[in-house]
N, C-alpha and C. Protein backbone atom coordinates (compact mmCIF):
# COMPACT_ATOMS: atom_id res chain seq x y z
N UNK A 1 -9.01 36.87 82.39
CA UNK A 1 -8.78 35.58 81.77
C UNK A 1 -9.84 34.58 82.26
N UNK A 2 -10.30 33.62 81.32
CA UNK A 2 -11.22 33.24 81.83
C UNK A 2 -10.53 31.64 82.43
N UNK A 3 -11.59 31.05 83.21
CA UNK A 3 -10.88 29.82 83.56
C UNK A 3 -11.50 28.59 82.54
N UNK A 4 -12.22 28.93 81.97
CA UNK A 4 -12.88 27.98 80.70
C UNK A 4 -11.79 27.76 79.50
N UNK A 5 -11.95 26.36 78.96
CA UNK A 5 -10.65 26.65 77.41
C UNK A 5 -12.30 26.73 76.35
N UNK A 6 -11.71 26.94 75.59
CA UNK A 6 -12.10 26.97 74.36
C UNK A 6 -13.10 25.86 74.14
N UNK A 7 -13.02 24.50 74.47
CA UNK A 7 -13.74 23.35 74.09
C UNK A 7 -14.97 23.13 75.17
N UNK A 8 -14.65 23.99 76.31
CA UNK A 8 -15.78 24.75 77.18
C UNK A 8 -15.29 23.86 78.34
N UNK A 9 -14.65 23.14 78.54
CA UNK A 9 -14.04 22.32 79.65
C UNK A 9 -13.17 23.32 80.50
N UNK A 10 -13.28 23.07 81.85
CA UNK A 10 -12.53 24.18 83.05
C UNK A 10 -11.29 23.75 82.47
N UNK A 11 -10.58 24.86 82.54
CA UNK A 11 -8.43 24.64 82.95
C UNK A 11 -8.48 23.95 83.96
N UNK A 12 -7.47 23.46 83.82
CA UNK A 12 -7.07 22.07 85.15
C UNK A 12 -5.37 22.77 85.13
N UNK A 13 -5.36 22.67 86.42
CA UNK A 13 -3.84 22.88 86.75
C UNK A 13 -2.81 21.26 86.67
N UNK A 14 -3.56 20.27 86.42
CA UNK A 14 -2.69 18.91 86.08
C UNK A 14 -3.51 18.22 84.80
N UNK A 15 -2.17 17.02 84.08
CA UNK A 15 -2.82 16.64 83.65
C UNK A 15 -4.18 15.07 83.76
N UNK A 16 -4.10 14.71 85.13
CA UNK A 16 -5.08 14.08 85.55
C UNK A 16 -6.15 14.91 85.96
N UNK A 17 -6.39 16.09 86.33
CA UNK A 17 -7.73 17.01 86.66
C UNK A 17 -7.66 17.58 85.01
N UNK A 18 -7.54 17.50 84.32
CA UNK A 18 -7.76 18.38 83.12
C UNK A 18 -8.57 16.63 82.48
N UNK A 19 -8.06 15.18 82.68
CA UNK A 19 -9.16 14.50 82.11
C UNK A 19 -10.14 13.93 82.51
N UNK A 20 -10.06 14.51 84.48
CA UNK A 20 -10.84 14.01 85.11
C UNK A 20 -12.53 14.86 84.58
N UNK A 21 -11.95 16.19 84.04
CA UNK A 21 -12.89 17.14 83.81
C UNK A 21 -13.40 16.74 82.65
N UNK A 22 -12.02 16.46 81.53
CA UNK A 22 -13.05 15.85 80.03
C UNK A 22 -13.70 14.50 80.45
N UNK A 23 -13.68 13.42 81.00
CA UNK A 23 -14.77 12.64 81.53
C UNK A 23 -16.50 13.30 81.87
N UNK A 24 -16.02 14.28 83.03
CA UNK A 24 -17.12 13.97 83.61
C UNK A 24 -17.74 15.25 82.25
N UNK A 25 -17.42 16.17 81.70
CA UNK A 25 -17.84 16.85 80.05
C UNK A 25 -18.64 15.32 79.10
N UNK A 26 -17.81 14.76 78.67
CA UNK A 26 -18.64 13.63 78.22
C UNK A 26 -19.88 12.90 78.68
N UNK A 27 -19.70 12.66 80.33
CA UNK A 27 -20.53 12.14 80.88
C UNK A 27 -21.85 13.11 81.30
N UNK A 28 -21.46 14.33 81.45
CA UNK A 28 -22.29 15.25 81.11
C UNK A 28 -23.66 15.63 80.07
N UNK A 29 -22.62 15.00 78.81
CA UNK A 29 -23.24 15.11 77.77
C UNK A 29 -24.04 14.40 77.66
N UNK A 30 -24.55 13.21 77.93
CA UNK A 30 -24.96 11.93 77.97
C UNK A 30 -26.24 11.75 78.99
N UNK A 31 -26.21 12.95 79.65
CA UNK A 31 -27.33 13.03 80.85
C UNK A 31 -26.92 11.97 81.63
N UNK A 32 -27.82 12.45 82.21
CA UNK A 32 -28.70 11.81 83.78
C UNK A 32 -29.02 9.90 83.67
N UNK A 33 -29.14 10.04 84.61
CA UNK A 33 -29.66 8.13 84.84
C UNK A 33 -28.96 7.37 83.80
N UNK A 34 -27.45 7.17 83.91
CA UNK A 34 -26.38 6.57 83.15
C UNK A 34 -25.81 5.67 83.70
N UNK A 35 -25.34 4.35 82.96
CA UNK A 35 -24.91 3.32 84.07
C UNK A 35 -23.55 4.30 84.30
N UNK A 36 -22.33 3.33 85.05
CA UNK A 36 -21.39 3.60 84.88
C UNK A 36 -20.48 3.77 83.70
N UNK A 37 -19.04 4.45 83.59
CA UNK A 37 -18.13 4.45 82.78
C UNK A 37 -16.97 4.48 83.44
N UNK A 38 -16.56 3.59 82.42
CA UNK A 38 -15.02 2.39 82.91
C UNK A 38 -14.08 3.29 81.96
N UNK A 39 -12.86 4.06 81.73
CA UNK A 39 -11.67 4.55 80.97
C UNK A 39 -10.60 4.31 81.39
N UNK A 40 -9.80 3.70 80.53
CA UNK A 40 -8.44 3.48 80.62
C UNK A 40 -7.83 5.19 80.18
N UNK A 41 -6.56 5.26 80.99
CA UNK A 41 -6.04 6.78 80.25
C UNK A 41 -4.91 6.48 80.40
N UNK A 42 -4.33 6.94 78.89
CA UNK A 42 -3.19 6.46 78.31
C UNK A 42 -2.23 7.48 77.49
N UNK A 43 -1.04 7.83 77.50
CA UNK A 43 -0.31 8.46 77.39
C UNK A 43 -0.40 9.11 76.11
N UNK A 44 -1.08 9.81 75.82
CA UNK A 44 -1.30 10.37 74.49
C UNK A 44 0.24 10.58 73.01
N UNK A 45 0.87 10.77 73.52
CA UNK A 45 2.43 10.78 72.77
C UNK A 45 2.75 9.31 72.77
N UNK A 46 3.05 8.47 73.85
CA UNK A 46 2.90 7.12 73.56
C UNK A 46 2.26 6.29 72.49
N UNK A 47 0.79 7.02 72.98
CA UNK A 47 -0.06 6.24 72.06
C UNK A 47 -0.02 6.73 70.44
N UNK A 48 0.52 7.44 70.01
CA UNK A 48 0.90 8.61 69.28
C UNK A 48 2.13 7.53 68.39
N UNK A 49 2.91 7.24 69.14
CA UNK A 49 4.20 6.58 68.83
C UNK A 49 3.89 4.96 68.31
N UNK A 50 3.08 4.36 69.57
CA UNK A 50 3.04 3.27 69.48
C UNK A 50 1.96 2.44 68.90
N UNK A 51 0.78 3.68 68.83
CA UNK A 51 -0.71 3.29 68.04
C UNK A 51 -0.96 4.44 66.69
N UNK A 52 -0.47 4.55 66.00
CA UNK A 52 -0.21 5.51 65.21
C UNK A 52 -1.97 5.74 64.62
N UNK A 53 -2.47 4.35 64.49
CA UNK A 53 -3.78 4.29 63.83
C UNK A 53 -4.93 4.81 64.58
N UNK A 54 -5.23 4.11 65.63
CA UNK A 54 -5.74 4.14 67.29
C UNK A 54 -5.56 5.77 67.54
N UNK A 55 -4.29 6.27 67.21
CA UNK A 55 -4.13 7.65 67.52
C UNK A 55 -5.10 8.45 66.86
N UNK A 56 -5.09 8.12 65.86
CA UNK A 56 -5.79 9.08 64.64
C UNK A 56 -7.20 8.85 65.01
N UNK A 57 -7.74 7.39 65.27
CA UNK A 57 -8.92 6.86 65.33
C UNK A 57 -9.46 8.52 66.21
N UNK A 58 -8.73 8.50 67.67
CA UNK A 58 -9.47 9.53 68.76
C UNK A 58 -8.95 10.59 68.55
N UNK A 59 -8.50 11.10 67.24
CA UNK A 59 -8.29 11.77 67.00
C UNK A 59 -7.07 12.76 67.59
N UNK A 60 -5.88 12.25 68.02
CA UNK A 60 -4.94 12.13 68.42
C UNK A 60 -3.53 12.63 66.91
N UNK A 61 -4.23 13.01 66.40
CA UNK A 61 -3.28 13.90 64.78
C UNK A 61 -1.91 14.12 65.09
N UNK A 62 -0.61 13.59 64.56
CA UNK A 62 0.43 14.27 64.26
C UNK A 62 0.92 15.65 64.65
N UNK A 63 1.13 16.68 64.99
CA UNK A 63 1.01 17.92 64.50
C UNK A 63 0.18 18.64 65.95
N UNK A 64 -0.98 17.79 66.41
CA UNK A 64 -2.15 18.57 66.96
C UNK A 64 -1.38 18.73 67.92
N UNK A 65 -2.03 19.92 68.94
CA UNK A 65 -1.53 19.77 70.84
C UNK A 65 -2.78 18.80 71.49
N UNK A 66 -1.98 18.31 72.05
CA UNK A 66 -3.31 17.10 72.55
C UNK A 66 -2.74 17.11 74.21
N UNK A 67 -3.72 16.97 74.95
CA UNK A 67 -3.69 16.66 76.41
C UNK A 67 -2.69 15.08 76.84
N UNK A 68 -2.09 15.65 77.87
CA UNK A 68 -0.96 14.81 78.24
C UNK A 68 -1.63 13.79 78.06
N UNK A 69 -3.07 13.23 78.85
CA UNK A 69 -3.69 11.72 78.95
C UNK A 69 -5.00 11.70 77.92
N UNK A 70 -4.89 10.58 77.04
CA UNK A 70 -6.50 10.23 76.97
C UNK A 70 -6.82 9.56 77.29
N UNK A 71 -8.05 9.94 77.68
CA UNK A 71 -9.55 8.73 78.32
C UNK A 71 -9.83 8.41 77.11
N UNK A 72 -10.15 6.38 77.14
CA UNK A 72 -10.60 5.78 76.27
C UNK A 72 -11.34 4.93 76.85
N UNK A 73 -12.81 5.02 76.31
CA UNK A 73 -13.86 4.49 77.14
C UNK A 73 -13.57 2.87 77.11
N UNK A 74 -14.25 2.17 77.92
CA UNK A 74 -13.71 0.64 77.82
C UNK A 74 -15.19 -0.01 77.84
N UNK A 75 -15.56 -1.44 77.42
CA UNK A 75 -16.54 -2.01 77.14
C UNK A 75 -17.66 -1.53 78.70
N UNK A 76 -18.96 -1.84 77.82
CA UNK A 76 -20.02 -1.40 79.24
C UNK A 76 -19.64 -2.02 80.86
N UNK A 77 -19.91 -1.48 81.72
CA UNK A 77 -19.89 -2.39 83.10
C UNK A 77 -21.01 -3.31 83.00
N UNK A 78 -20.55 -4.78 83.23
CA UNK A 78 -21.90 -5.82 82.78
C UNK A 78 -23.23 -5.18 84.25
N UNK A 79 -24.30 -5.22 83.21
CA UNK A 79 -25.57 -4.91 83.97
C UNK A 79 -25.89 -5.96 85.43
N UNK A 80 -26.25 -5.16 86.35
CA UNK A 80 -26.57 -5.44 87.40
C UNK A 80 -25.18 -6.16 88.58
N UNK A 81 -23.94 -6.14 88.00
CA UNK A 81 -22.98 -6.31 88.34
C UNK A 81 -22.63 -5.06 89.93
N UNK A 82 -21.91 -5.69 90.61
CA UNK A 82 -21.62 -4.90 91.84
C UNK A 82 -20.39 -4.54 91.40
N UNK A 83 -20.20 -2.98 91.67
CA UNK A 83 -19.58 -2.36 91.14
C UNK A 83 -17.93 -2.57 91.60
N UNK A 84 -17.79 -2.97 93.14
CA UNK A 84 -15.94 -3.32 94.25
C UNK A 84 -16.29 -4.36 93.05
N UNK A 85 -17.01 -5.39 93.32
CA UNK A 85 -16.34 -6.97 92.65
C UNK A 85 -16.31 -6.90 91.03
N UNK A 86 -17.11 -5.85 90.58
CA UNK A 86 -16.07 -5.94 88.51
C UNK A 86 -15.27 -5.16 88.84
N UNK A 87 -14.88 -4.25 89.38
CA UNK A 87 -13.18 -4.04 89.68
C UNK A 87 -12.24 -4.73 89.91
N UNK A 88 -12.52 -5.34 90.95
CA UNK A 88 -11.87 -6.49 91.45
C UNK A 88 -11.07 -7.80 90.59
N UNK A 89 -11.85 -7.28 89.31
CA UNK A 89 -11.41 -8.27 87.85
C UNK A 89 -10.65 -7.57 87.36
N UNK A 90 -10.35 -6.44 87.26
CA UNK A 90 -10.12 -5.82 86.30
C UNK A 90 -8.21 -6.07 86.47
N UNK A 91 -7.20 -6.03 84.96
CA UNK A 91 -6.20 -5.87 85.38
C UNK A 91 -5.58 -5.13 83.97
N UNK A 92 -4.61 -4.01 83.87
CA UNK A 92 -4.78 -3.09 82.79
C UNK A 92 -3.50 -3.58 82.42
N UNK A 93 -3.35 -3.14 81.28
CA UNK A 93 -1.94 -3.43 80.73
C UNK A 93 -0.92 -2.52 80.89
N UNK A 94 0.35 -2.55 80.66
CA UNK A 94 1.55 -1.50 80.58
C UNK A 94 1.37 -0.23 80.32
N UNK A 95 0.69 -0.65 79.08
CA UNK A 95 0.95 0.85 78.29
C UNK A 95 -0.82 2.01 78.91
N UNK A 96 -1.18 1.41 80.08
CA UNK A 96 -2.17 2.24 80.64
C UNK A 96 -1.49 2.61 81.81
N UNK A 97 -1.69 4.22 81.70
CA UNK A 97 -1.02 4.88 82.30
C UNK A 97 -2.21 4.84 83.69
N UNK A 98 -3.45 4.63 83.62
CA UNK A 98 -4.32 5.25 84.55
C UNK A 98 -5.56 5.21 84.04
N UNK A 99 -6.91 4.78 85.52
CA UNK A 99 -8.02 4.08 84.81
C UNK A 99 -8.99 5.96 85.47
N UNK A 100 -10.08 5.58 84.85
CA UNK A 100 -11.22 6.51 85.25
C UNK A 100 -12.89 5.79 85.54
N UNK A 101 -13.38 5.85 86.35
CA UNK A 101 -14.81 5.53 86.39
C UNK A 101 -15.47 7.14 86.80
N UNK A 102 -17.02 7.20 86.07
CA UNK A 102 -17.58 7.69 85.78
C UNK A 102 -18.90 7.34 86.62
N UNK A 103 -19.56 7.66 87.32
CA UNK A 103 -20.52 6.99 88.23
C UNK A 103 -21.77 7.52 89.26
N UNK A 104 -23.05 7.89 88.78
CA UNK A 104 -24.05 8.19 89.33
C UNK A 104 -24.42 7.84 90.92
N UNK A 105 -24.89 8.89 92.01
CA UNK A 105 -25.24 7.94 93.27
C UNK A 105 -26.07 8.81 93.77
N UNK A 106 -27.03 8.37 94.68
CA UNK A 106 -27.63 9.11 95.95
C UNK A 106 -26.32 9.33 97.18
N UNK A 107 -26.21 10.98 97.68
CA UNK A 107 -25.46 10.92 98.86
C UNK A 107 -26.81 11.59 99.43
N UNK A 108 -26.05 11.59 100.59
CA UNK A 108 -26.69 12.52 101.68
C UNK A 108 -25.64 12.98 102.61
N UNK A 109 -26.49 14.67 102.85
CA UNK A 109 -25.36 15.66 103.99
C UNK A 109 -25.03 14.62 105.53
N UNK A 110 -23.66 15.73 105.57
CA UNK A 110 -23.59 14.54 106.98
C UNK A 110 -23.91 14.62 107.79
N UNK A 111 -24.93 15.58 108.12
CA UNK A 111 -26.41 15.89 109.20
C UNK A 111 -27.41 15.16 109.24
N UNK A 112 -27.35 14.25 107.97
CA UNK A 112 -28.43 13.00 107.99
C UNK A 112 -28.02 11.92 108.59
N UNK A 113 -26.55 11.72 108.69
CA UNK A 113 -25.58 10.06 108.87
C UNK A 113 -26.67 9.94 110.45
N UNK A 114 -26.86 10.54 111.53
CA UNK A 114 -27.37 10.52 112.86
C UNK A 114 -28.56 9.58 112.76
N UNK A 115 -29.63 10.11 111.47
CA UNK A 115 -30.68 9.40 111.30
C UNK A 115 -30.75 8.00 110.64
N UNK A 116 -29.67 7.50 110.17
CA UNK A 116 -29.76 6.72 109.62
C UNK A 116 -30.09 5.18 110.55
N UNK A 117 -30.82 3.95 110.15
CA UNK A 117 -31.70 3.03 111.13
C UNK A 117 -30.49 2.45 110.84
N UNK A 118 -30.58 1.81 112.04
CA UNK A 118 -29.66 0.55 111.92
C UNK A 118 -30.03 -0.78 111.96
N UNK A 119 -28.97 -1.15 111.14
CA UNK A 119 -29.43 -3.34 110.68
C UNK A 119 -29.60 -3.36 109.51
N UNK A 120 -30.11 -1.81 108.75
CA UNK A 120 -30.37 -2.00 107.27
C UNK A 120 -29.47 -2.97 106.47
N UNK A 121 -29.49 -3.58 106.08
CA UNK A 121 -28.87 -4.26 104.57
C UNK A 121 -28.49 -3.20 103.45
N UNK A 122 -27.69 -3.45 102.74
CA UNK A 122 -27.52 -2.97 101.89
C UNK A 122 -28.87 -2.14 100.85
N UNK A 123 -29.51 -3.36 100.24
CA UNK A 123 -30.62 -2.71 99.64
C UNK A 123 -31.93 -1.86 100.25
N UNK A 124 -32.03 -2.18 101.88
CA UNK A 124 -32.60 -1.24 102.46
C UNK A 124 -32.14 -0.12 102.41
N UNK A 125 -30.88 -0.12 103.10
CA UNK A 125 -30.58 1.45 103.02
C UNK A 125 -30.40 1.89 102.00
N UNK A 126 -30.00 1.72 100.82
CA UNK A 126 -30.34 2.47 99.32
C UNK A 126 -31.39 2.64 99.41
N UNK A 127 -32.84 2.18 99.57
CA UNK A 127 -34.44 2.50 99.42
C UNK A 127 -34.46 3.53 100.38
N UNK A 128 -34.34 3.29 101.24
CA UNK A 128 -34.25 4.63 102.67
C UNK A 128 -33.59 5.91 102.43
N UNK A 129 -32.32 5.61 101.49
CA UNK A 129 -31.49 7.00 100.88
C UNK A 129 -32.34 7.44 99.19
N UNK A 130 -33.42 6.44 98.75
CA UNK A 130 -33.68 7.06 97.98
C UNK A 130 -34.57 7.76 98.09
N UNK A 131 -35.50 7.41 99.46
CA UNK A 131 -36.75 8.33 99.68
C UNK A 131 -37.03 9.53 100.49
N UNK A 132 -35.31 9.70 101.25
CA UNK A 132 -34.68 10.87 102.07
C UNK A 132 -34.93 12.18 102.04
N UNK A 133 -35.55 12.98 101.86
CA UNK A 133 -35.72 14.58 101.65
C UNK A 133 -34.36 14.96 101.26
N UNK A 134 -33.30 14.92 101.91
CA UNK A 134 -32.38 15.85 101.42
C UNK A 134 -31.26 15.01 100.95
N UNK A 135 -31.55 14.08 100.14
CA UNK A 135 -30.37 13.50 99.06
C UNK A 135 -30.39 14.31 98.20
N UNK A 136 -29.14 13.92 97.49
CA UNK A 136 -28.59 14.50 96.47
C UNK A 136 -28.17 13.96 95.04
N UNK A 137 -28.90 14.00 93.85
CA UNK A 137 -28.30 12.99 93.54
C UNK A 137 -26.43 13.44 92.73
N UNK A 138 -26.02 12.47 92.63
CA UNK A 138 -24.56 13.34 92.00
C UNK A 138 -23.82 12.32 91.15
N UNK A 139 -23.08 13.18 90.25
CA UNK A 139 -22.29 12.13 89.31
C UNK A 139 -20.38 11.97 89.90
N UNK A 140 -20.16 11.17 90.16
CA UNK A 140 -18.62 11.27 90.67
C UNK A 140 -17.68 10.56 89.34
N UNK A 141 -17.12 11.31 88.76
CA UNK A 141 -15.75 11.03 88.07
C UNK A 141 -14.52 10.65 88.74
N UNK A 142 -13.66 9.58 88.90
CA UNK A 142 -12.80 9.17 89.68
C UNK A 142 -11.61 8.56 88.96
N UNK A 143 -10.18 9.53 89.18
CA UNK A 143 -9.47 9.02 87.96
C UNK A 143 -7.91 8.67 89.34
N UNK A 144 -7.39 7.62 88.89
CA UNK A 144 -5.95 7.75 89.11
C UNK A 144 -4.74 7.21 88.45
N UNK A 145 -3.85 7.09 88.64
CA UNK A 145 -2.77 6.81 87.53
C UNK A 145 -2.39 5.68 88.86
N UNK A 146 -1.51 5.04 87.78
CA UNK A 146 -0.64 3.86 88.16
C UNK A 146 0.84 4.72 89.74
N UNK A 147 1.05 5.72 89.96
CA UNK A 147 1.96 6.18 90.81
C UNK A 147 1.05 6.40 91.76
N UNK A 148 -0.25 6.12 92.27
CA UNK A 148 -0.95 6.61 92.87
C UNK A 148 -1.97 7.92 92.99
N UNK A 149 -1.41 8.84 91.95
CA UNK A 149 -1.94 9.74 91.86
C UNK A 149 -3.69 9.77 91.84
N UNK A 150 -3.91 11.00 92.41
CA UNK A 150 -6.12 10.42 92.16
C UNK A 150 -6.37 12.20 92.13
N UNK A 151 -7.55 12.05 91.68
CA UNK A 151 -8.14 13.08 91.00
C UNK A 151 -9.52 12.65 91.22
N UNK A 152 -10.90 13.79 91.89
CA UNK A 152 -12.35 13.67 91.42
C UNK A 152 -12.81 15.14 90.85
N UNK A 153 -14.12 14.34 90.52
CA UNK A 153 -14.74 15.60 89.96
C UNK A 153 -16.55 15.17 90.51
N UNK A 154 -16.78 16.10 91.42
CA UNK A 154 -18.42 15.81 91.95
C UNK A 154 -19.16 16.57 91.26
N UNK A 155 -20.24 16.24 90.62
CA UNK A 155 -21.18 17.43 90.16
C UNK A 155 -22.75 16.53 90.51
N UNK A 156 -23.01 18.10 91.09
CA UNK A 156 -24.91 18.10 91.75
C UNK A 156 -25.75 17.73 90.42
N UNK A 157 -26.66 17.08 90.35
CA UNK A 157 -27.67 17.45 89.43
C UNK A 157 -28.54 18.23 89.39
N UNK A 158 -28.63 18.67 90.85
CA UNK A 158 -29.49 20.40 90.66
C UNK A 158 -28.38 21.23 90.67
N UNK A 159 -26.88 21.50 90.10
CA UNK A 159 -26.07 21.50 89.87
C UNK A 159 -25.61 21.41 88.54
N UNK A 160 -25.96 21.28 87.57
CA UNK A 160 -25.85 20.53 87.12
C UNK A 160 -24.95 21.74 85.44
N UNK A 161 -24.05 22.23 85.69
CA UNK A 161 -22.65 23.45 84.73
C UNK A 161 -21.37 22.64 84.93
N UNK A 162 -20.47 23.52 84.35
CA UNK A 162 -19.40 23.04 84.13
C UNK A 162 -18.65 24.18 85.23
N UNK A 163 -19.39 25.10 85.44
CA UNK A 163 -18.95 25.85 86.88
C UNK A 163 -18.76 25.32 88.28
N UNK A 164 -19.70 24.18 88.18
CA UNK A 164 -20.40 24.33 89.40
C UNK A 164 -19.74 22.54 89.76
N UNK A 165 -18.95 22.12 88.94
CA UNK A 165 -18.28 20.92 89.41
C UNK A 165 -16.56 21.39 90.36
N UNK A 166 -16.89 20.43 91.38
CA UNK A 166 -16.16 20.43 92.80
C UNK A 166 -15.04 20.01 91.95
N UNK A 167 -13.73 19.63 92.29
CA UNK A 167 -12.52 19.19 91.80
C UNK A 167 -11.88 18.70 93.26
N UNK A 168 -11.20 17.64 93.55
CA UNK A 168 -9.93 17.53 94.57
C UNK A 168 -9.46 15.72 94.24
N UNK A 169 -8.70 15.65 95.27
CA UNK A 169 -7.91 14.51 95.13
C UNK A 169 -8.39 13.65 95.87
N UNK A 170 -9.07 13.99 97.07
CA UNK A 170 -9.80 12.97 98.07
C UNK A 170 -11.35 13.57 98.26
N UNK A 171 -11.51 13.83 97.32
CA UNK A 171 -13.12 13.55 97.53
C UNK A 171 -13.98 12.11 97.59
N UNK A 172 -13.74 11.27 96.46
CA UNK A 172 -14.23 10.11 97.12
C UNK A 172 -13.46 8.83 97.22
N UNK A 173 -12.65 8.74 98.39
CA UNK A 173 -11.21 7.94 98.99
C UNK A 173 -11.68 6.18 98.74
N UNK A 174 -12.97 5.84 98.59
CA UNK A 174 -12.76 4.87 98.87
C UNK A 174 -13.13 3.83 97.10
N UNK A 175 -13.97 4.99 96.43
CA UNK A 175 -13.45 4.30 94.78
C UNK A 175 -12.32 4.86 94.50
N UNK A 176 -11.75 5.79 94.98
CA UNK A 176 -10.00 6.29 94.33
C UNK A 176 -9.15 4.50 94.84
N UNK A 177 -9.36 4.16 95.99
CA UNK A 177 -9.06 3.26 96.39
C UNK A 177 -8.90 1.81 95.79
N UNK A 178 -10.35 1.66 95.45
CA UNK A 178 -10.88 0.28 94.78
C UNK A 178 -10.17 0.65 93.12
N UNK A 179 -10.53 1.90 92.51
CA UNK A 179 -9.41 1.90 91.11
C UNK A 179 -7.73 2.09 91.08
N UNK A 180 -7.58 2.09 92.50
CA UNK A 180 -6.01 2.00 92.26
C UNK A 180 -5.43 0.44 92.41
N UNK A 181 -6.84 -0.41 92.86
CA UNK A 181 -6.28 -1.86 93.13
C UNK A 181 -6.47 -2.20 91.87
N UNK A 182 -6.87 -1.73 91.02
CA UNK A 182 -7.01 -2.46 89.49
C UNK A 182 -5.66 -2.53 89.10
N UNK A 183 -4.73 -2.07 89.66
CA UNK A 183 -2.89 -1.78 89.43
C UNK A 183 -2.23 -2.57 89.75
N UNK A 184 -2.99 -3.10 90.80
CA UNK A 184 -2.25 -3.82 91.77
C UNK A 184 -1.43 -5.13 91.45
């Protein structure tokens, strides 16, 4: 059996890792050097019930089997904006079950953290992590629901399949963090 469905997206054993995966599939699609992406995810049968039109719009059909949540992309993140403080605005309505960001970065292994100078500023050390030998660059998908629940999805860009993306719940704790205060 394979662990792929049909639409080429991995099986997810929930339904927050099954849209953490169709995110980062979309964002996939879209390549490399992408700002961010902001998704509200919203109860698909709900929305079914209560957006009958909206339903159809994402294609959300009567009849179809559709995934417990959809991701619905939300207006661009304004350019050059810091990414904690437009969160920090953000406040979702009822009928959003759970937000998703979508989001490009330089890391580095934690065999480098030793070397790192100290006093840097912020924009230093981004220049310093961008000229690093062994960064990485990577896309992080970061989803959680309103009960707390969180979900990521890391994928390498020399990395760069639908095999080869990481999955867990605390991979990156501290935007799971900053999108669960959008609840708040």
């Amino acid at each position: 059996m394979s662990n792929v469905s049909p639409s080429g997206t991995p099986m997810a054993a929930t339904p927050l890792t099954r849209a953490v995966l169709e995110i980062d599939e979309y964002a996939a699609g879209l390549g490399w050097d992408q700002p961010a992406h902001l998704f509200a995810l919203v109860d698909s049968e709900r929305m079914r019930a209560d957006e009958p039109e909206l339903a159809a719009q994402l294609g959300l059909d009567d009849g179809d089997e559709v995934a417990p949540l959809t991701p619905v992309e939300q207006e661009e993140i304004p350019a050059g904006a810091a990414l904690d403080e437009f969160l920090a605005t953000i406040a979702w309505p009822d009928a959003v079950a759970g937000c998703a960001l979508a989001v490009e970065r330089l890391m580095l292994p934690p065999s480098a953290e030793s070397s790192i100078p100290e006093g840097l500023d912020e924009a230093a050390l981004g220049a310093w992590v961008a000229r690093h030998p062994e960064r990485q660059e990577v896309r992080m998908t970061v989803a959680v629901l309103r009960d707390g629940t969180r979900e990521s999805a890391l994928r390498l860009r020399e990395k760069d399949s639908a095999g080869e993306v990481l999955t867990g719940s605390g991979l990156v704790p501290g935007l799971a963090e900053a999108l669960a205060a959008t609840f708040g």
